[in-house]
Protein backbone atom coordinates (compact mmCIF):
# COMPACT_ATOMS: atom_id res chain seq x y z
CA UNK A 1 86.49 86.67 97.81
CA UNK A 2 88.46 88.81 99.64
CA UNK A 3 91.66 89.88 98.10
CA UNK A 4 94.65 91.09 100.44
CA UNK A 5 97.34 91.18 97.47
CA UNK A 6 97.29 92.31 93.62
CA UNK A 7 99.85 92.66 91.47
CA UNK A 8 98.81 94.69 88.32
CA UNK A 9 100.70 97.43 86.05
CA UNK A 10 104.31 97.27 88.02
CA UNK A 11 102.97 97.43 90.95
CA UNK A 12 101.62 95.51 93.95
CA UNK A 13 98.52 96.99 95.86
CA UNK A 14 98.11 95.81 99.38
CA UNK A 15 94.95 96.28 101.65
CA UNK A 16 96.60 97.88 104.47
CA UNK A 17 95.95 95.17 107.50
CA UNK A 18 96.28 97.84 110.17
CA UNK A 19 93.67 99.81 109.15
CA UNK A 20 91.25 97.22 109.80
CA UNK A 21 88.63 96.70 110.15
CA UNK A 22 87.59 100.44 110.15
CA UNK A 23 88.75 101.45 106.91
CA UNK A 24 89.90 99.36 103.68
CA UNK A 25 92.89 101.41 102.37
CA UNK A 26 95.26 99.98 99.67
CA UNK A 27 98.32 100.63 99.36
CA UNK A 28 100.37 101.22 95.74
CA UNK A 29 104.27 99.75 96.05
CA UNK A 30 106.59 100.00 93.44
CA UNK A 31 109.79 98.92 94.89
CA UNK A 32 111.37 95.84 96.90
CA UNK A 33 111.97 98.23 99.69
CA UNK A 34 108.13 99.86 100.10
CA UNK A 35 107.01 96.28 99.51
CA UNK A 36 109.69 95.17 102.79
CA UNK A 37 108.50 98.06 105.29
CA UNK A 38 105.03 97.56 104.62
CA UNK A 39 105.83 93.55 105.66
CA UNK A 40 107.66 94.99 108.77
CA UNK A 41 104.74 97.37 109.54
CA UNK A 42 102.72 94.44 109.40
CA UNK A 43 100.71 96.42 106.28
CA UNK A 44 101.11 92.61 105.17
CA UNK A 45 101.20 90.02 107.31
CA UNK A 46 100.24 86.44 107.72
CA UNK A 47 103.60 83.54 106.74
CA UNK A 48 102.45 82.58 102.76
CA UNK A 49 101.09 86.00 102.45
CA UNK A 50 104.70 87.55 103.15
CA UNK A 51 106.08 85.07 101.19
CA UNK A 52 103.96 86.02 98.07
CA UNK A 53 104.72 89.29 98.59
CA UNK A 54 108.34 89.45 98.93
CA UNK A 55 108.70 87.62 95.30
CA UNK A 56 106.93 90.57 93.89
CA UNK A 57 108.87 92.79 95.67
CA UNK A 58 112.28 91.10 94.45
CA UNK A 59 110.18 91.27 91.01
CA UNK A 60 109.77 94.96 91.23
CA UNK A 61 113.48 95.07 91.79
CA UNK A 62 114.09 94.01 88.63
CA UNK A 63 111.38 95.44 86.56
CA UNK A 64 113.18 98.86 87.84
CA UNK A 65 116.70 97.34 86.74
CA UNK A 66 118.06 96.94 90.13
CA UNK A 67 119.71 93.95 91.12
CA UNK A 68 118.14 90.71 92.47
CA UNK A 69 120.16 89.80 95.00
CA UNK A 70 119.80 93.17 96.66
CA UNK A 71 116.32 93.12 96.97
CA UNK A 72 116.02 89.43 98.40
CA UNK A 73 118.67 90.37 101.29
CA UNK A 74 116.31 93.61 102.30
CA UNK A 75 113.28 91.26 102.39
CA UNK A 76 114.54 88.53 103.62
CA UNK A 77 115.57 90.88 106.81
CA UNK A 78 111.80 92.61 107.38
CA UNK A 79 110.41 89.23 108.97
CA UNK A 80 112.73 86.80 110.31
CA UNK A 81 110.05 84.19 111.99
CA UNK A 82 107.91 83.10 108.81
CA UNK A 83 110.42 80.57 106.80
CA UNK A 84 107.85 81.50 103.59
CA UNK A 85 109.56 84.69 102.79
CA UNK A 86 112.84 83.93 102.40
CA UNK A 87 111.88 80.51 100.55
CA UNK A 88 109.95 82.97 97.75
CA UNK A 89 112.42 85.84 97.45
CA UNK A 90 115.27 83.76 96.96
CA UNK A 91 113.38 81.67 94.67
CA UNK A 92 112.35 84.46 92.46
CA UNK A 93 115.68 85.95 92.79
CA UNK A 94 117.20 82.48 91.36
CA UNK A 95 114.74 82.73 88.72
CA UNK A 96 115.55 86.31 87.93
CA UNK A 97 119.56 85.61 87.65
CA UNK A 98 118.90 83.36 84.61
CA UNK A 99 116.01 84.43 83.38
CA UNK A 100 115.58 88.79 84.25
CA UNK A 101 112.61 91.11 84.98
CA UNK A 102 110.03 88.80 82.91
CA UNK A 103 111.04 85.74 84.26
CA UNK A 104 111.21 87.13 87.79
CA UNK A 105 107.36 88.41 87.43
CA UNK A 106 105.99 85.05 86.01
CA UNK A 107 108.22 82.78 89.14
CA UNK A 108 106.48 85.42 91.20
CA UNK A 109 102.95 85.04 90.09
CA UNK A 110 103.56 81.10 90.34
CA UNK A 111 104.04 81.63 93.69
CA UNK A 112 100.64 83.00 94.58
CA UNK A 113 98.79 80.38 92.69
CA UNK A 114 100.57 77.92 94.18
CA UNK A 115 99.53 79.34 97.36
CA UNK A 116 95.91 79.49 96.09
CA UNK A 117 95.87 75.96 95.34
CA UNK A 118 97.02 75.20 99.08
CA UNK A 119 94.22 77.28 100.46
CA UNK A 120 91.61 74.88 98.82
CA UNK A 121 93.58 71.69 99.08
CA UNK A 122 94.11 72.32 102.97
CA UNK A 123 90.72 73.03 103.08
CA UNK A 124 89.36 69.81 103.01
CA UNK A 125 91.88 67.80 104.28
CA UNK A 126 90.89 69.69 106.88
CA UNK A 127 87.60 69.43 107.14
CA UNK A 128 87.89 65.83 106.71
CA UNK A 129 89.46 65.72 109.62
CA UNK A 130 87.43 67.63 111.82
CA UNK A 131 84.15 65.84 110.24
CA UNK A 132 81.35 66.92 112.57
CA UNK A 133 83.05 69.46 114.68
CA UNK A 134 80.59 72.26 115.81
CA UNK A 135 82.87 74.48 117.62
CA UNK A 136 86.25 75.05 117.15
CA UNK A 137 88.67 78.03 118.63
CA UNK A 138 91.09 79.66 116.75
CA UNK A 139 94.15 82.46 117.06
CA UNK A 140 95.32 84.99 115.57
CA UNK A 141 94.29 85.96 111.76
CA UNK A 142 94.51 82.80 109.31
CA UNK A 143 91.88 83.51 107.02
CA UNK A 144 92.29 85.16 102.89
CA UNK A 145 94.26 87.93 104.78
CA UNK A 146 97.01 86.13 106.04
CA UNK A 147 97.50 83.76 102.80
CA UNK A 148 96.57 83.91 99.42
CA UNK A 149 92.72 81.94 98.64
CA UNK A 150 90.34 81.50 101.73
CA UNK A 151 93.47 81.25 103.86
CA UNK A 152 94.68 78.55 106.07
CA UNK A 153 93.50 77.77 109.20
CA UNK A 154 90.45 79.57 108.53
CA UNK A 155 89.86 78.23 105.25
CA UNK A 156 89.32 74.93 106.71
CA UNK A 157 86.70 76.71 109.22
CA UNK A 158 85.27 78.28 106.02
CA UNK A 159 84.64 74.76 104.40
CA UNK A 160 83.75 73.00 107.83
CA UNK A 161 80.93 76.08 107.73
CA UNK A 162 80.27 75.37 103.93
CA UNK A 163 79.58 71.46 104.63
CA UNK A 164 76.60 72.80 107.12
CA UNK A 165 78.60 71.18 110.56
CA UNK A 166 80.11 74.59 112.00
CA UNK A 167 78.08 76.37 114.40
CA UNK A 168 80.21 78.66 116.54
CA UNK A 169 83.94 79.84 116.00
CA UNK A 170 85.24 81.47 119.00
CA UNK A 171 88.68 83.83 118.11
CA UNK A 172 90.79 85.33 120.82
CA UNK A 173 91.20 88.87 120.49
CA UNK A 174 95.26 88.32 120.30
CA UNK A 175 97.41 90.56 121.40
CA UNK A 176 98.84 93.04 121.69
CA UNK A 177 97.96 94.01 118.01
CA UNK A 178 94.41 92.25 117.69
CA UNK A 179 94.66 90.57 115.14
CA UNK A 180 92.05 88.31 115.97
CA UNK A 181 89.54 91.14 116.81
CA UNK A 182 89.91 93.36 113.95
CA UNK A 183 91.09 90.87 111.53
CA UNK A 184 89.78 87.46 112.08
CA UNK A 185 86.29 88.65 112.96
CA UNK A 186 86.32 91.23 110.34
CA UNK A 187 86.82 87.63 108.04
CA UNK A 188 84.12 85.93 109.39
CA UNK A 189 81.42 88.65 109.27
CA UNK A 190 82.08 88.95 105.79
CA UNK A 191 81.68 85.35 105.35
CA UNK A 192 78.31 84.76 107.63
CA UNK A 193 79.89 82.41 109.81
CA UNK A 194 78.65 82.56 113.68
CA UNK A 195 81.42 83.55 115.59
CA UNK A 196 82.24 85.07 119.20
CA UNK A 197 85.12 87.07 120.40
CA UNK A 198 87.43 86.51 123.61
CA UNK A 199 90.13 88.27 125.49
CA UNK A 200 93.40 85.84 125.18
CA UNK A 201 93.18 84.78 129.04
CA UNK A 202 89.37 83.53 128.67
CA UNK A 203 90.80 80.59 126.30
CA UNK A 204 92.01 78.22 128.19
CA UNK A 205 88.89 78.38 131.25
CA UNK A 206 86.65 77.59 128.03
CA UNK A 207 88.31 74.94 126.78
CA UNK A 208 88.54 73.13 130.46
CA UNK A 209 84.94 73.81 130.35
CA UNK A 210 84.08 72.33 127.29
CA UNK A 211 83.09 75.45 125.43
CA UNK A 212 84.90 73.84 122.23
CA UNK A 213 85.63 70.46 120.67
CA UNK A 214 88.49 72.05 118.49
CA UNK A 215 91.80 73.91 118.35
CA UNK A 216 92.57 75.45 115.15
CA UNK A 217 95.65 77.32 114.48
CA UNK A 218 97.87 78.63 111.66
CA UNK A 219 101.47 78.33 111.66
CA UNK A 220 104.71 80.81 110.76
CA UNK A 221 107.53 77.99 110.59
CA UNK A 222 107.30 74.34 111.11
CA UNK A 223 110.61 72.26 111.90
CA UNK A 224 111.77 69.16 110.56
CA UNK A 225 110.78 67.53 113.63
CA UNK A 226 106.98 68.85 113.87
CA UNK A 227 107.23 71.38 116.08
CA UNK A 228 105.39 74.87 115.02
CA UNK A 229 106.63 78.11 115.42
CA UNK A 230 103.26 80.62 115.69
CA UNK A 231 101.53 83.72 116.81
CA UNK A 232 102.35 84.26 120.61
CA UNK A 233 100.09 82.35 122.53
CA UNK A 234 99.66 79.45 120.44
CA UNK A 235 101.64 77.36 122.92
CA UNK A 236 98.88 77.89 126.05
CA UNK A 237 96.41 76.45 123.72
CA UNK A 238 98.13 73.74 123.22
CA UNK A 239 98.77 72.73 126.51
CA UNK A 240 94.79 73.56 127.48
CA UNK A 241 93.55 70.94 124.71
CA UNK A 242 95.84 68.56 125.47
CA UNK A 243 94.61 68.65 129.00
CA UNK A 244 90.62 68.95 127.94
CA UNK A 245 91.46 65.80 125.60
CA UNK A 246 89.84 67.52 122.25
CA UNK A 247 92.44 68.04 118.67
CA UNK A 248 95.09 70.62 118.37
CA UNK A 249 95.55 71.13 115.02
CA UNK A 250 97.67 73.14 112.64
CA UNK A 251 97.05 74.03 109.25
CA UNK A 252 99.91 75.60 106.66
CA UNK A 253 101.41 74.73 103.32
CA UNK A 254 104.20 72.61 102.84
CA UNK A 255 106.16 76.14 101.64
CA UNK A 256 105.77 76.55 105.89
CA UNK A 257 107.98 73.78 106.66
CA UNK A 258 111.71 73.73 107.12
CA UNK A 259 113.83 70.98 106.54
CA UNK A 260 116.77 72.96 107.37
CA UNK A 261 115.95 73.55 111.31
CA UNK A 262 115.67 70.28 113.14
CA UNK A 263 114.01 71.38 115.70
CA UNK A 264 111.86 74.29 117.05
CA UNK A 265 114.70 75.30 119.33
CA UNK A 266 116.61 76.42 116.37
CA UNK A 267 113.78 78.94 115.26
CA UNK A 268 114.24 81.95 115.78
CA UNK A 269 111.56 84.18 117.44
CA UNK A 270 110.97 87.76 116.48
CA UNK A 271 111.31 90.45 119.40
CA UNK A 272 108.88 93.55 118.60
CA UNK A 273 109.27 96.72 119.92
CA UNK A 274 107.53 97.02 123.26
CA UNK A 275 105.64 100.35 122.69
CA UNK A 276 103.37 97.52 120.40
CA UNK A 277 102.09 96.81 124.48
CA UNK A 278 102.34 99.98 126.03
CA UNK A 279 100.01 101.48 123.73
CA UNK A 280 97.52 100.80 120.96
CA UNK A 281 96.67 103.62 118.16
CA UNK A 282 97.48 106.08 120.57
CA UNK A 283 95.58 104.79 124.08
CA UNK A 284 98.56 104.02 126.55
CA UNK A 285 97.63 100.94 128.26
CA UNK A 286 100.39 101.20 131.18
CA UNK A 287 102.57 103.89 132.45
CA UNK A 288 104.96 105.13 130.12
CA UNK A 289 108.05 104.10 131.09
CA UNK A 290 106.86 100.10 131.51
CA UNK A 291 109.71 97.81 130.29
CA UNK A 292 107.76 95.60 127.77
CA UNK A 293 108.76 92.36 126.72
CA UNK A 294 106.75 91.69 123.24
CA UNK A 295 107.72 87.89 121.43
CA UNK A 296 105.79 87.71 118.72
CA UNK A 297 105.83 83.98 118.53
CA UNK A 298 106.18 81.26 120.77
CA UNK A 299 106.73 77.52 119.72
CA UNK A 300 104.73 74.55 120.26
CA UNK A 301 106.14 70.85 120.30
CA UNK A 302 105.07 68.25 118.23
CA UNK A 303 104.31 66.25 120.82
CA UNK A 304 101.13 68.39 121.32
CA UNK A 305 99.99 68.73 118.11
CA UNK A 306 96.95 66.72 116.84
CA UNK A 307 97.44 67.03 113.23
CA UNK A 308 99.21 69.24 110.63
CA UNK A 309 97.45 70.10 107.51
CA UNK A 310 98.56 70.57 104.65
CA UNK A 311 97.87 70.62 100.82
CA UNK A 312 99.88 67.54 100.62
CA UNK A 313 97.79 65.81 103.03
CA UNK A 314 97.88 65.23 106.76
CA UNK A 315 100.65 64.54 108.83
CA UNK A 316 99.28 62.46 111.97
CA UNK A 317 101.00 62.10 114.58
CA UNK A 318 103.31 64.70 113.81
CA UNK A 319 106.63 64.07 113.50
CA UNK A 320 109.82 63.78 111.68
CA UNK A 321 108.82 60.64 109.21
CA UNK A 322 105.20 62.26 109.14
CA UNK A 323 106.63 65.47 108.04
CA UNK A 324 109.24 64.22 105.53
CA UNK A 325 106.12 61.92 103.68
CA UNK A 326 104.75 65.37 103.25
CA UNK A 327 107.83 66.71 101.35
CA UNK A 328 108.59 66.09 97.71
């Protein structure tokens, strides 16, 4: 299985994401801050994956003697969109205020399994749901690099393939950083599954045309009320299925969800710098001096959404009460 994150002799080692998929380089970080620009780089990306990797990174912090608290408040500040890596650096900083480095690095690894067990879990809630699907689109990267196991979104594509239904996956490329062309693709070579790639604008011309019977998506932050904060371009999809009449559906652990924002008004949406669109390793693709406006999210209501899945089950239709059941 493919293995983003490892945390071995005091440090963490990181397959560098935007190397992909031409070269697999890991990375070796040994302290909260190398562990919080390589998250801002987007080295490591993908909402549980951050979050797994920021409560190492406080856990570094203290394995070097430096204090907790410190190293939550850098991390905490490299991604602002995903609610998952606050939720796991404060946690293992809680955990480290009682307990020190030890205690820190065993809250940390908890974390991750946790995460593990979500990736399966999801998985065939999932693919219960979708029993019989036989193409489904998907954005972005959701697979083993962007959480911990086979993933999210794409795990449930993985087990949907597994059960002998799947027989296309179309990914949009996504940009402006392509993550579904170098990552997700790069995913589903290595795991056999029949797949196709798209520029973003083709996606919702196929869908009206019945070139899918499935939207599957990951998700960053989801609100008390059910709507989902995710990847720019999530939204358009959305409002495509809804008019072709076929399932939007989101997929994310519980450790996505926020209680504390009501709504998805109240999330807020991380501006990237715009050289991310005027260029792309080192090919300009506009003049220069082009103002670029680069959100990397956008947010999708509940109202549009099919189904969120979790590892606590499936919240259908999604919505406040739905949500809360989910919660413990």
């Amino acid at each position: 299985m493919l293995q983003a994150l490892r945390f071995e002799r005091e440090a963490l080692f990181a397959l560098d994401q935007t190397q992909l998929p031409e070269r697999e380089i890991v990375l070796e970080l040994r302290s909260a801050a190398e562990v919080a620009e390589a998250i801002k780089r987007l080295s490591i990306r993908g909402a549980p994956m951050i979050g797994v990797a920021a409560g190492y990174g406080v856990a570094l912090a203290c394995l070097a003697g430096e204090p907790a608290a410190d190293a939550c408040e850098l991390l905490v500040a490299a991604r602002p969109t995903a609610v998952n890596l606050a939720h796991a650096a404060r946690r293992v900083r809680d955990v480290a205020l009682d307990g020190g480095a030890a205690a820190a690095v065993a809250e940390a690894v908890a974390i991750e399994a946790e995460e593990v067990a979500a990736s399966d879990a999801s998985a065939s809630f999932g693919a219960d749901l979708l029993a019989g699907v036989r193409t489904v689109m998907t954005h972005c990267n959701t697979g083993a690099l962007a959480a911990p196991g086979r993933g999210c979104a794409l795990s449930v594509v993985a087990e949907l393939a597994q059960r002998g239904s799947l027989e296309r996956v179309t990914a949009t490329e996504t940009r402006p950083l392509l993550q579904g062309a170098r990552l997700t693709v790069y995913e589903l070579a290595r795991l056999g599954i029949p797949h196709e790639l798209i520029v973003d604008g083709a996606a919702a011309g196929l869908i009206a045309r019945g070139h899918v019977e499935a939207v599957i998506v990951g998700c960053d932050r989801v609100a008390a009320n059910g709507d989902v904060a995710n990847k720019v371009g999530t939204y358009g999809l959305a409002l495509a299925a809804r008019e072709a009449g076929i399932p939007f559906v989101v997929v994310g652990p519980t450790s996505t969800i926020d209680r504390s924002c009501d709504s998805g008004s109240e999330i807020e949406i991380e501006e990237r710098d715009g050289s991310e669109v005027r260029s792309f390793r080192g090919a300009a693709t506009c003049a220069v001096e082009t103002v670029c406006r680069n959100p990397a999210f956008d947010v999708t209501p509940a109202s549009l959404i099919t189904a969120l899945v979790t590892e606590r089950g499936v919240a259908r239709p999604v919505s406040g009460e739905t949500i809360a059941a989910l919660l413990p």
